[in-house]
C-alpha atoms as a PDB file:
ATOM      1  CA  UNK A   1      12.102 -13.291 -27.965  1.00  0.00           C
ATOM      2  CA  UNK A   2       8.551 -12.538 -27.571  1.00  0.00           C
ATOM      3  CA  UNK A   3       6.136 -14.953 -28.232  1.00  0.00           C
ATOM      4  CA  UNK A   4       2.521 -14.594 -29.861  1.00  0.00           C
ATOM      5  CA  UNK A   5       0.260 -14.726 -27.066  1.00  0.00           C
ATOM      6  CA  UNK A   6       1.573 -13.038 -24.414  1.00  0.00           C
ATOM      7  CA  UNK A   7       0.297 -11.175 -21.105  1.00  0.00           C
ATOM      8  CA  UNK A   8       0.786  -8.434 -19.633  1.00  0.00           C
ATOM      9  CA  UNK A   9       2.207  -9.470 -16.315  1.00  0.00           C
ATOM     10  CA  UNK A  10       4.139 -11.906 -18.702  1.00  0.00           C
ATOM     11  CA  UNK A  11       5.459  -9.081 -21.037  1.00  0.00           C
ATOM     12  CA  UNK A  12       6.488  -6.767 -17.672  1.00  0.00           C
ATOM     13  CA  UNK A  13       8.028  -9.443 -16.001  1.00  0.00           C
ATOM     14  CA  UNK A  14      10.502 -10.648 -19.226  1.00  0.00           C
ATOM     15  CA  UNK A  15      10.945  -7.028 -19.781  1.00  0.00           C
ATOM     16  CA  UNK A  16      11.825  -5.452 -16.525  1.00  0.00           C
ATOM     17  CA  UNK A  17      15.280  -6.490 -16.676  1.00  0.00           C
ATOM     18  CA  UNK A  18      16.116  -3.788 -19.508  1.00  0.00           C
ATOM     19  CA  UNK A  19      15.227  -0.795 -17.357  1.00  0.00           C
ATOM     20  CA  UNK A  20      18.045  -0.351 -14.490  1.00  0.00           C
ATOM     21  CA  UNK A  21      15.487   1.249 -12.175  1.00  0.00           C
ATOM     22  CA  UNK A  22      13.064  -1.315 -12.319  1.00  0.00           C
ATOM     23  CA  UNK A  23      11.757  -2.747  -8.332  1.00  0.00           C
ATOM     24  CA  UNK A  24       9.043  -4.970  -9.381  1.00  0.00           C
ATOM     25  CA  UNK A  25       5.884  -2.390  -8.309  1.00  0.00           C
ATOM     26  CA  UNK A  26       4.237  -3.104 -11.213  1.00  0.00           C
ATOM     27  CA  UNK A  27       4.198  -6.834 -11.744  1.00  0.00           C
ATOM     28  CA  UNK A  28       3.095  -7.198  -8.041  1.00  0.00           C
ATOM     29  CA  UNK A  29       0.504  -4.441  -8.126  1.00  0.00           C
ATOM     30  CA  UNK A  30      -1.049  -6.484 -11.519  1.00  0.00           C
ATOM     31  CA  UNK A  31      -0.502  -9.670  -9.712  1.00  0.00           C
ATOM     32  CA  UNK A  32      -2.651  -8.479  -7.424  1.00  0.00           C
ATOM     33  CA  UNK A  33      -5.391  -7.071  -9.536  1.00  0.00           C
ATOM     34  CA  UNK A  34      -5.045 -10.267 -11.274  1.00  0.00           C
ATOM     35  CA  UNK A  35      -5.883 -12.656  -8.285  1.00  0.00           C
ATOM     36  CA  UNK A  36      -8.553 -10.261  -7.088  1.00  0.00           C
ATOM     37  CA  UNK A  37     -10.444 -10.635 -10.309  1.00  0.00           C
ATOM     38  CA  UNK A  38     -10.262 -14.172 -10.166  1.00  0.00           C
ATOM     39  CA  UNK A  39     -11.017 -14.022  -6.652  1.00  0.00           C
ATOM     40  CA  UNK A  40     -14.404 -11.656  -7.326  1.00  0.00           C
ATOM     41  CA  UNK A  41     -14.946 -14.238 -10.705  1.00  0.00           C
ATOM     42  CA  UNK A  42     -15.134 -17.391  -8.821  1.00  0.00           C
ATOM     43  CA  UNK A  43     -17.387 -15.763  -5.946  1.00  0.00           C
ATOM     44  CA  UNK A  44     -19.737 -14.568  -9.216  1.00  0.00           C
ATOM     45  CA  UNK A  45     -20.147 -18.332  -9.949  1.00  0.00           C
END
């Protein structure tokens, strides 16, 4: 069940599971943009 407010990263990672070919890529390559925008956000500050 979905909920309301959901992310991305969130939405992949509940998701994945349906697709059998699935490895993960993609929620590691948007954790990664994640923590470098927070990185570059707090730097900003």
């Amino acid at each position: 069940m979905s909920r309301k407010n959901q992310t991305l990263g969130e939405f992949i990672i509940e998701n994945q599971s349906s697709f059998k070919y699935t490895s993960g890529e993609l929620s590691r390559l948007i954790n990664s943009i994640r923590l470098g925008c927070k990185s570059s956000e707090s730097r900003s500050e």
